[in-house]
PDB file of N, CA and C in Angstrom:
ATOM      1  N   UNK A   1      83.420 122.195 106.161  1.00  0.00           N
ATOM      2  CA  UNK A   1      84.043 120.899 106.210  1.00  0.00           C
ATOM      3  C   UNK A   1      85.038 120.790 105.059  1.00  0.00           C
ATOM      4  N   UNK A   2      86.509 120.186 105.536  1.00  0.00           N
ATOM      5  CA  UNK A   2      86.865 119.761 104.433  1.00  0.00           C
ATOM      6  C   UNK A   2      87.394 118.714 104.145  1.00  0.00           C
ATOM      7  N   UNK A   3      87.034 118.376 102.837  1.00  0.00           N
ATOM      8  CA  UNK A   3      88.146 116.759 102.580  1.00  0.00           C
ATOM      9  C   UNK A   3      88.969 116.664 101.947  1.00  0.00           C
ATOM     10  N   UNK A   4      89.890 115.643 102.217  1.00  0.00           N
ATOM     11  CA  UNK A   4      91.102 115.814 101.367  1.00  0.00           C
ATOM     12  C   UNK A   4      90.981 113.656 100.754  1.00  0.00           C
ATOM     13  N   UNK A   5      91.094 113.512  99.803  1.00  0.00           N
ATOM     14  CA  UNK A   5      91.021 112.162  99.251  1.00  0.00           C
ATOM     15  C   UNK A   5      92.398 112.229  98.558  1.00  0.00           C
ATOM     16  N   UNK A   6      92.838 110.783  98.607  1.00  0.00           N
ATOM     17  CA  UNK A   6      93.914 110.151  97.686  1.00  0.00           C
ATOM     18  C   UNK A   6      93.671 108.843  97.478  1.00  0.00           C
ATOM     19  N   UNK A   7      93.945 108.315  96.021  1.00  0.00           N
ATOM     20  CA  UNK A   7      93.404 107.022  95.823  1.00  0.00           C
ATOM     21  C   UNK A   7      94.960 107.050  94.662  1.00  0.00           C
ATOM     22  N   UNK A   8      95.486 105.691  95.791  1.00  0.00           N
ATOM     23  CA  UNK A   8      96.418 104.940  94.905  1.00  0.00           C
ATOM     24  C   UNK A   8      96.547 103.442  95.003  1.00  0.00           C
ATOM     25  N   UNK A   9      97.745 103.044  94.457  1.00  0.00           N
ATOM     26  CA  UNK A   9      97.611 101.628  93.956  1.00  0.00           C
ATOM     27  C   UNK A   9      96.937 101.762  92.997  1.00  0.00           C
ATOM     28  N   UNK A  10      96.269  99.774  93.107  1.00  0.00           N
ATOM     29  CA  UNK A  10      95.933  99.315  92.012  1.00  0.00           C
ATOM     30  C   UNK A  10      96.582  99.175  90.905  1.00  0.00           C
ATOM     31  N   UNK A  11      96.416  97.876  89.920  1.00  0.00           N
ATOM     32  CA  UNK A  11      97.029  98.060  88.579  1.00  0.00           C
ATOM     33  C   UNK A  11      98.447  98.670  88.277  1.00  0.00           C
ATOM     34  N   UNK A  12      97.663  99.770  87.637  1.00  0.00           N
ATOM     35  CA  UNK A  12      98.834 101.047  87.390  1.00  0.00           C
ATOM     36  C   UNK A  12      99.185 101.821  88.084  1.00  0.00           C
ATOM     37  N   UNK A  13      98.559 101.657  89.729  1.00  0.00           N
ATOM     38  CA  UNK A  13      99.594 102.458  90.066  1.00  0.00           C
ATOM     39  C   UNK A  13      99.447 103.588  90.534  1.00  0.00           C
ATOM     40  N   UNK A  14      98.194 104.700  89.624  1.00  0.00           N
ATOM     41  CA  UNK A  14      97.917 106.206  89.594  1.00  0.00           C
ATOM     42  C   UNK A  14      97.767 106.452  90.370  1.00  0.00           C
ATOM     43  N   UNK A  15      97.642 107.281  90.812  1.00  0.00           N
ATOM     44  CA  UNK A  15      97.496 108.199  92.412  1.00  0.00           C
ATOM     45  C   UNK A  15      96.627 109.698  91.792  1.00  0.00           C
ATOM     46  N   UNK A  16      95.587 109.779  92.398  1.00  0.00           N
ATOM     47  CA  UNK A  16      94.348 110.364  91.870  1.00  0.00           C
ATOM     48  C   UNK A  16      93.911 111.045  93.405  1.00  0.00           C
ATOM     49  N   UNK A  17      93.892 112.506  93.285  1.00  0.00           N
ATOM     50  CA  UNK A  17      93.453 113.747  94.635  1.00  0.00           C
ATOM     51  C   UNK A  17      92.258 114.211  94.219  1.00  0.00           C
ATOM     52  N   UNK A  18      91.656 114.828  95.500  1.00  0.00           N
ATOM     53  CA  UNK A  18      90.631 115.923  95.034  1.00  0.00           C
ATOM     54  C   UNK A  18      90.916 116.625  96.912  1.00  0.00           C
ATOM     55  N   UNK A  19      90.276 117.620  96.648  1.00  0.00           N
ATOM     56  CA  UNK A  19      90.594 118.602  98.333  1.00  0.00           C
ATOM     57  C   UNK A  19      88.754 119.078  97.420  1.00  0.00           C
ATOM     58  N   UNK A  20      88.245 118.970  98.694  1.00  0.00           N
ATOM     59  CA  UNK A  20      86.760 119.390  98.614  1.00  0.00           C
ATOM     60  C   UNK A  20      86.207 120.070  99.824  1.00  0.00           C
ATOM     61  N   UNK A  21      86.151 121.675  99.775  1.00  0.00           N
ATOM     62  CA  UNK A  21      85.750 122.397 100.911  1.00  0.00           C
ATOM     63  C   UNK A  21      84.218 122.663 100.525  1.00  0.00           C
ATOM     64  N   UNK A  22      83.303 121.931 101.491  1.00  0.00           N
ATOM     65  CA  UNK A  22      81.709 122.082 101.717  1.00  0.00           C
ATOM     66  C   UNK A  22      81.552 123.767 101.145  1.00  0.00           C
ATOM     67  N   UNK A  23      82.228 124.451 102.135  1.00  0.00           N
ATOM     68  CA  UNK A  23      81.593 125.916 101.987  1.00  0.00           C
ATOM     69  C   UNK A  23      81.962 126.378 100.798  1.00  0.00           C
ATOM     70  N   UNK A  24      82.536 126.031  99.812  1.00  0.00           N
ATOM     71  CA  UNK A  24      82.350 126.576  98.412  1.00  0.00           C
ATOM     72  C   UNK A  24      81.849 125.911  97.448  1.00  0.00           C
ATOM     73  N   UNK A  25      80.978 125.535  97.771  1.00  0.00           N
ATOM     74  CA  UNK A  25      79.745 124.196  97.188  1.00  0.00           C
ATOM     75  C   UNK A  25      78.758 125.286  96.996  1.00  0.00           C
ATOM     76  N   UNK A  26      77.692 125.092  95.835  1.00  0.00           N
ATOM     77  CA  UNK A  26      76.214 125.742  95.860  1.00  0.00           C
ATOM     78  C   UNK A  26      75.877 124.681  97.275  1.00  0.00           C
ATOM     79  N   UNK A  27      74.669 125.481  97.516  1.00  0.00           N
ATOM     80  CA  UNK A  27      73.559 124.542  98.580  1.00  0.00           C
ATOM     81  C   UNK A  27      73.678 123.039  98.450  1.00  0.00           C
ATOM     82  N   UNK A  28      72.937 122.857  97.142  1.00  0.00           N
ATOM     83  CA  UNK A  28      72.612 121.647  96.946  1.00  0.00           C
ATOM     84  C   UNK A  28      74.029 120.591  97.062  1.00  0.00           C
ATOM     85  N   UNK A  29      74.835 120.557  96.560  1.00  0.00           N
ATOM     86  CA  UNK A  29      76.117 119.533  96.651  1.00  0.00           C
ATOM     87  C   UNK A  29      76.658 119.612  97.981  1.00  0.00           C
ATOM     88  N   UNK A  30      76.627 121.276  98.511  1.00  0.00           N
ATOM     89  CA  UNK A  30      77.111 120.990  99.920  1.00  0.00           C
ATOM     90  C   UNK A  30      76.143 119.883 100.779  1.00  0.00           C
ATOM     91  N   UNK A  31      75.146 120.364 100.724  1.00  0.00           N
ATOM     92  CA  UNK A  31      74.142 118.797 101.582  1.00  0.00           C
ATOM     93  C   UNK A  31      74.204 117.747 101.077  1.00  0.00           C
ATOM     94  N   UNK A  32      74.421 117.745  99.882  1.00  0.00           N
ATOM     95  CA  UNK A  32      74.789 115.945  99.374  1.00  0.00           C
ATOM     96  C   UNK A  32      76.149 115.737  99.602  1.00  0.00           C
ATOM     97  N   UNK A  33      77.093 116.522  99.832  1.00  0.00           N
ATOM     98  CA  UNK A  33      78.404 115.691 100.085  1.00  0.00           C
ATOM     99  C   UNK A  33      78.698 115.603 101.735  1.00  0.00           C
ATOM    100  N   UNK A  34      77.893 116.806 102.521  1.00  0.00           N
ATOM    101  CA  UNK A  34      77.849 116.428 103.775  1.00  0.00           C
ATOM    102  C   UNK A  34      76.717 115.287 104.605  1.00  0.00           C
ATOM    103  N   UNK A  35      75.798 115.291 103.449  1.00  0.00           N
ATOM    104  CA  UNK A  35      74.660 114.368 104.181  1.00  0.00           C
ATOM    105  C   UNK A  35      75.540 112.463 103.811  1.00  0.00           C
ATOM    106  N   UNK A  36      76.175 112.503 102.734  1.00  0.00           N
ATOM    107  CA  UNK A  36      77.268 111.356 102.427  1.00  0.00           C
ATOM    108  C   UNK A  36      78.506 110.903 103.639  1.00  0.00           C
ATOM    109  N   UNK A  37      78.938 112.081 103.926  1.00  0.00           N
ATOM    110  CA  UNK A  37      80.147 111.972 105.197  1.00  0.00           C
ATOM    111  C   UNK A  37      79.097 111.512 106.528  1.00  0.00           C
ATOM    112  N   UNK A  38      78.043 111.803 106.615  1.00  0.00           N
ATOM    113  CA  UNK A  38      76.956 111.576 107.689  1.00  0.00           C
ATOM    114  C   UNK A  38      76.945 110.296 107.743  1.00  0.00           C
ATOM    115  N   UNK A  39      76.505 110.238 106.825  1.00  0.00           N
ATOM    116  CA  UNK A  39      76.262 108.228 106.169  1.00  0.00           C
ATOM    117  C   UNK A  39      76.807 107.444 106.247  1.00  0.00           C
ATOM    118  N   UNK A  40      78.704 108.006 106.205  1.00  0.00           N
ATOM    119  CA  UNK A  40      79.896 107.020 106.396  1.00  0.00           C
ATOM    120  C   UNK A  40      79.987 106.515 107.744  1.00  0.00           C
ATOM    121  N   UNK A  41      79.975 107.514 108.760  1.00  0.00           N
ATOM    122  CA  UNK A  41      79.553 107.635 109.922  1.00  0.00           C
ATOM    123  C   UNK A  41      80.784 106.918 110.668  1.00  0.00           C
ATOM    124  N   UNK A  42      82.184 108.132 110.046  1.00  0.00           N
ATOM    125  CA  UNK A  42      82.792 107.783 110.519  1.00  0.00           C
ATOM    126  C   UNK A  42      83.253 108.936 111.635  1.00  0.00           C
ATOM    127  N   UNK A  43      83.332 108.442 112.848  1.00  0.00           N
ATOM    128  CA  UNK A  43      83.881 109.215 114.042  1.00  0.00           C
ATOM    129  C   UNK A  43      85.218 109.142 114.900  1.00  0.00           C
ATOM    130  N   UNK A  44      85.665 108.213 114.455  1.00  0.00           N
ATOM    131  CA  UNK A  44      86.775 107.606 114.764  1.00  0.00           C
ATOM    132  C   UNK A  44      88.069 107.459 113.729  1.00  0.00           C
ATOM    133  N   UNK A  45      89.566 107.825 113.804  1.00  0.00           N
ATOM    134  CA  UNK A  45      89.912 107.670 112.904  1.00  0.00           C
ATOM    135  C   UNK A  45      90.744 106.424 112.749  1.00  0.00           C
ATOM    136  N   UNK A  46      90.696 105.323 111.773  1.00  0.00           N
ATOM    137  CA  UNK A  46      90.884 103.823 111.747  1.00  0.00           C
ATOM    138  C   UNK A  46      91.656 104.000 110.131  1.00  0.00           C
ATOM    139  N   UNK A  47      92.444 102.612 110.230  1.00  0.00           N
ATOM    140  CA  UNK A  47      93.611 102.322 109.091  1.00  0.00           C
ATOM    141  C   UNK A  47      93.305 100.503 109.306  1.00  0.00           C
ATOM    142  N   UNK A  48      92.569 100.305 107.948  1.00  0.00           N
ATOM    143  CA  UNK A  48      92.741  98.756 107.347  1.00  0.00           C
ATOM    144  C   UNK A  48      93.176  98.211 106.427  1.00  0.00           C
ATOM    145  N   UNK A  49      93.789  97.222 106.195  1.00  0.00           N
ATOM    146  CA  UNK A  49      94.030  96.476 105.009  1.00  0.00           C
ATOM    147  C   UNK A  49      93.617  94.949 105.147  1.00  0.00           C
ATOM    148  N   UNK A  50      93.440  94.733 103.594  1.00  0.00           N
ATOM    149  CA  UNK A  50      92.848  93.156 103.273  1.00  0.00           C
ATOM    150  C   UNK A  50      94.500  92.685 102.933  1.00  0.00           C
ATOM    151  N   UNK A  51      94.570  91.146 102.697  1.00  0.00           N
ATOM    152  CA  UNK A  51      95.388  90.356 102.114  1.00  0.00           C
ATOM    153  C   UNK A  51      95.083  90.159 100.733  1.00  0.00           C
ATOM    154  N   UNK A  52      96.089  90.841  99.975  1.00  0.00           N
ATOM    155  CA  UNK A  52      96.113  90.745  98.140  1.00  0.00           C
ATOM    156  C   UNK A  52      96.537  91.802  97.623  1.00  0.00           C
ATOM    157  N   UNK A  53      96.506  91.760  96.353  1.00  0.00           N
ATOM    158  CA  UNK A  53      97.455  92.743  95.348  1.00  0.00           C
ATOM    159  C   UNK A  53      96.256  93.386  94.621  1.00  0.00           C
ATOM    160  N   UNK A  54      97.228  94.549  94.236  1.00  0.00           N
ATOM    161  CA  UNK A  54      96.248  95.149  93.171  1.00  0.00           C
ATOM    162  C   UNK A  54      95.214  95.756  93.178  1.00  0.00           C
ATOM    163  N   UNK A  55      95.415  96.335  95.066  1.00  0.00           N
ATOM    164  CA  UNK A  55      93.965  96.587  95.209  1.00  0.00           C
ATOM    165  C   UNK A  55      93.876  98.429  95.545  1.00  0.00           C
ATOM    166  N   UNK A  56      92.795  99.056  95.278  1.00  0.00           N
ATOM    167  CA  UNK A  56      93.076 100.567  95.128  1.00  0.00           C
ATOM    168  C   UNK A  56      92.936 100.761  97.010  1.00  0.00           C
ATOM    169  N   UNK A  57      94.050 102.067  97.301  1.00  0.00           N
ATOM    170  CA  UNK A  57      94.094 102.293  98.732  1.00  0.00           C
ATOM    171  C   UNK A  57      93.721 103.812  98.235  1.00  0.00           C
ATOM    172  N   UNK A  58      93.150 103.972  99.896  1.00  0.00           N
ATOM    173  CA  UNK A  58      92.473 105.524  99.758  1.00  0.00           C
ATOM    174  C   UNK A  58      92.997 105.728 101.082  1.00  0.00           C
ATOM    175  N   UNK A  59      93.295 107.272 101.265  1.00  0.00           N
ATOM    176  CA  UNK A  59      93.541 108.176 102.433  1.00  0.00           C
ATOM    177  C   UNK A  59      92.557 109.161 102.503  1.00  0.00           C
ATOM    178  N   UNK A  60      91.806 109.189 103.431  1.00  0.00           N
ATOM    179  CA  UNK A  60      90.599 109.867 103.417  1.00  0.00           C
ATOM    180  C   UNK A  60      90.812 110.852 104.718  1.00  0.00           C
ATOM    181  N   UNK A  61      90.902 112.380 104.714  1.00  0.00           N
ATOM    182  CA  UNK A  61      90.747 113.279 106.439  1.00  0.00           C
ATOM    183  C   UNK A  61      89.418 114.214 105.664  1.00  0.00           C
ATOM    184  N   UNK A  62      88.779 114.523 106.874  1.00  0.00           N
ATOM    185  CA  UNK A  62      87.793 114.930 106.938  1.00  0.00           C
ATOM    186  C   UNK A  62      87.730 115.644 108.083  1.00  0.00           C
ATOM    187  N   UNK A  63      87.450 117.285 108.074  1.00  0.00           N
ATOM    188  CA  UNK A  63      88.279 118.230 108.895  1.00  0.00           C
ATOM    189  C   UNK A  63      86.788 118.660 109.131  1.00  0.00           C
ATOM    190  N   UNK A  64      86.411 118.656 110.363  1.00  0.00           N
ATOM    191  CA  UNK A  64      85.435 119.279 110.937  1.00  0.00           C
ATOM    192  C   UNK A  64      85.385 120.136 112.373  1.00  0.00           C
ATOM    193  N   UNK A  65      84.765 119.813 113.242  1.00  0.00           N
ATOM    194  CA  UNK A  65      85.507 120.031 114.805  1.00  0.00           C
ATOM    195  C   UNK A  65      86.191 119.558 115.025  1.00  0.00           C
ATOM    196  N   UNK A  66      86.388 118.423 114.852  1.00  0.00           N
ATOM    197  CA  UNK A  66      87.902 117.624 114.668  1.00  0.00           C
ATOM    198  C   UNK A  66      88.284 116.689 113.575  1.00  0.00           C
ATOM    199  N   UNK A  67      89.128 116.015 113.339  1.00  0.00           N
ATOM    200  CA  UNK A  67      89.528 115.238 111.822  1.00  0.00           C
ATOM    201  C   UNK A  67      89.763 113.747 112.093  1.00  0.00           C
ATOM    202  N   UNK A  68      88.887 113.688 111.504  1.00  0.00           N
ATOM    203  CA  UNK A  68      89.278 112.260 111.486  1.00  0.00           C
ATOM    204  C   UNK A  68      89.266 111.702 109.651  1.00  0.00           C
ATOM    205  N   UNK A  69      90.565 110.997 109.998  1.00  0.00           N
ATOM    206  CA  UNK A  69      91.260 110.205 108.984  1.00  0.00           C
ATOM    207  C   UNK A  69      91.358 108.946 109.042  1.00  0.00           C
ATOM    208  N   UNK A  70      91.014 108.014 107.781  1.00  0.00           N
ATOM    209  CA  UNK A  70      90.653 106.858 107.305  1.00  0.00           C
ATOM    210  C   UNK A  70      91.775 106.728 106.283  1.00  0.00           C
ATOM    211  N   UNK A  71      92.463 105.236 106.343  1.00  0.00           N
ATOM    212  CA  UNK A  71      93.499 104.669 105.695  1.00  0.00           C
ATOM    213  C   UNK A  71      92.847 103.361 105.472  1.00  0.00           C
ATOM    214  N   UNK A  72      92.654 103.007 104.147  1.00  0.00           N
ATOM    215  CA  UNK A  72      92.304 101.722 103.935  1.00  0.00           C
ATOM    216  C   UNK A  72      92.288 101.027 102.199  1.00  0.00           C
ATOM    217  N   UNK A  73      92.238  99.981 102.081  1.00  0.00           N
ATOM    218  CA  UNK A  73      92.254  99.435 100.576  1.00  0.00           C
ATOM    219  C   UNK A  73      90.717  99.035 100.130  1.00  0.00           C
ATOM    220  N   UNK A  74      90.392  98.848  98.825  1.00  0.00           N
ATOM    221  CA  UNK A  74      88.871  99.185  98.469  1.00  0.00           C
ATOM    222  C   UNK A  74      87.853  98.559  99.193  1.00  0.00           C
ATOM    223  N   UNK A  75      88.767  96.936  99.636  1.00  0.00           N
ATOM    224  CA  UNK A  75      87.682  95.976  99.909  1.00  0.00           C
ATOM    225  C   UNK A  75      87.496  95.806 101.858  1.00  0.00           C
ATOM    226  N   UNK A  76      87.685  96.945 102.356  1.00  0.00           N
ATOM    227  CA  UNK A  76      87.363  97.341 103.475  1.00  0.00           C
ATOM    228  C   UNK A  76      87.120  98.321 103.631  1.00  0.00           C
ATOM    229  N   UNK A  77      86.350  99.134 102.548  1.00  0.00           N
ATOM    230  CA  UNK A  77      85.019 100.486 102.765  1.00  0.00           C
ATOM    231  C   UNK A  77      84.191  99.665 103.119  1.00  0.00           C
ATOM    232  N   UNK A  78      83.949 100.445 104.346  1.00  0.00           N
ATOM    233  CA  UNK A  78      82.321  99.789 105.004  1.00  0.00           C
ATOM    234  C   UNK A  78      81.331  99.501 103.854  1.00  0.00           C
ATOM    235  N   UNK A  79      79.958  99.351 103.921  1.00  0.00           N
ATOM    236  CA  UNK A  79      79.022  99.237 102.552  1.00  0.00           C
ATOM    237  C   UNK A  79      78.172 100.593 102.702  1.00  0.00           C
ATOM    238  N   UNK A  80      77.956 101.596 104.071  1.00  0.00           N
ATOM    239  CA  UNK A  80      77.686 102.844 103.903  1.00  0.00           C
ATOM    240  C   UNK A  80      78.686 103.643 103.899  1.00  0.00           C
ATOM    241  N   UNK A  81      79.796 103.116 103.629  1.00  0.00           N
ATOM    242  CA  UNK A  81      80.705 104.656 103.381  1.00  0.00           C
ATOM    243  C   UNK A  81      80.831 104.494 101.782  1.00  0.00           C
ATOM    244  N   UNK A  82      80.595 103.325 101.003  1.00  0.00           N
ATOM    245  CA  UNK A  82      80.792 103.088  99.476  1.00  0.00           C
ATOM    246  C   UNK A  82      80.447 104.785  98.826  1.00  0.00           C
ATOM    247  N   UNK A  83      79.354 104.952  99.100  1.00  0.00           N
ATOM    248  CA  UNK A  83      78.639 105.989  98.244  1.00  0.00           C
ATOM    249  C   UNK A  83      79.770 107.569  98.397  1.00  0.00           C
ATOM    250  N   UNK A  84      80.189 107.702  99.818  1.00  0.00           N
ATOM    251  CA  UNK A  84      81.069 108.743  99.917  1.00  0.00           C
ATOM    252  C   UNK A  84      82.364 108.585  98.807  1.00  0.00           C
ATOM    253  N   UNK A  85      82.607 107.521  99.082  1.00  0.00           N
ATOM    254  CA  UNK A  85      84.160 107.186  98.321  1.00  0.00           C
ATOM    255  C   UNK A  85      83.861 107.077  97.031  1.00  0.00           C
ATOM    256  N   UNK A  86      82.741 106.955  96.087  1.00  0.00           N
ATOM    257  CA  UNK A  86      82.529 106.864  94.991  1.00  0.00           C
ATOM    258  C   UNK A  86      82.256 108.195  94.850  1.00  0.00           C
ATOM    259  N   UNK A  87      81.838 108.921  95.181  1.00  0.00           N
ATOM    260  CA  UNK A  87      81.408 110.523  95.026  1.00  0.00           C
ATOM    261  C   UNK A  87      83.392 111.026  94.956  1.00  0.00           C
ATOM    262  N   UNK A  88      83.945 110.664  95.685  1.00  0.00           N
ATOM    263  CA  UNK A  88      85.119 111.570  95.998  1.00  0.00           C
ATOM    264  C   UNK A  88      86.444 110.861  94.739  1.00  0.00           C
ATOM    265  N   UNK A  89      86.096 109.260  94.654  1.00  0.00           N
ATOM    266  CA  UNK A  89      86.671 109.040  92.803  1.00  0.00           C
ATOM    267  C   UNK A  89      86.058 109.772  91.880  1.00  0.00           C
ATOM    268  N   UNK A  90      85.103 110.219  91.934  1.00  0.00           N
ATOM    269  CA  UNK A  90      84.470 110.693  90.699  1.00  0.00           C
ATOM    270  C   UNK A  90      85.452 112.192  90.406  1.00  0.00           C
ATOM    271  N   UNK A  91      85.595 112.969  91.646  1.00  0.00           N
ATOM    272  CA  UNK A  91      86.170 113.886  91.733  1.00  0.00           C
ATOM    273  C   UNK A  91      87.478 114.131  91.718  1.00  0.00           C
ATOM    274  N   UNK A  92      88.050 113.034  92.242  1.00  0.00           N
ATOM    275  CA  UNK A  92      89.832 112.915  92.112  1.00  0.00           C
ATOM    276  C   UNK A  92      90.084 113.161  90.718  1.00  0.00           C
ATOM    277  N   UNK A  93      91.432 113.511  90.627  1.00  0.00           N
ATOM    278  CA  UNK A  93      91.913 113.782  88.930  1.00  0.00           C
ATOM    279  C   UNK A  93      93.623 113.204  88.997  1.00  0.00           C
TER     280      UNK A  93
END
């Protein structure tokens, strides 16, 4: 599996990547970052935005049998995809 994250806006502005391929994960992180994409449970690929400023947007593809890609600003992550998208800021640089 792979992902590709971008997180911009907000504030200042920054624009912050990470590209994360499962199969060069030890064991353990590969099942926690795929058992996380499980969780998001996203199958469909969808683009939202809220009304307001200042708010961080993420581009999320996720390449499996097929890809599906997510376009959206912070305050329309579902509340089970939170944990994916916080795993994949942690990792952006």
């Amino acid at each position: 599996m792979l992902i590709s994250f971008t997180q911009s806006g907000g504030f200042a502005g920054l624009l912050k990547r990470c590209r994360i391929d499962t199969a060069a994960l030890d064991p353990d992180e590969r099942t926690r970052v795929e058992s996380l994409v499980v969780a998001a449970g996203w199958t469909a690929s969808w683009e939202k935005f809220s009304e307001g400023r200042d708010r961080f947007q993420y581009e999320i593809a996720i390449e499996r049998e097929t890809t599906v890609h997510v376009v959206c600003d912070d305050s329309c992550v579902p509340p089970e995809a939170r944990p994916l998208v916080a795993y994949l800021k942690d990792h952006a640089k």
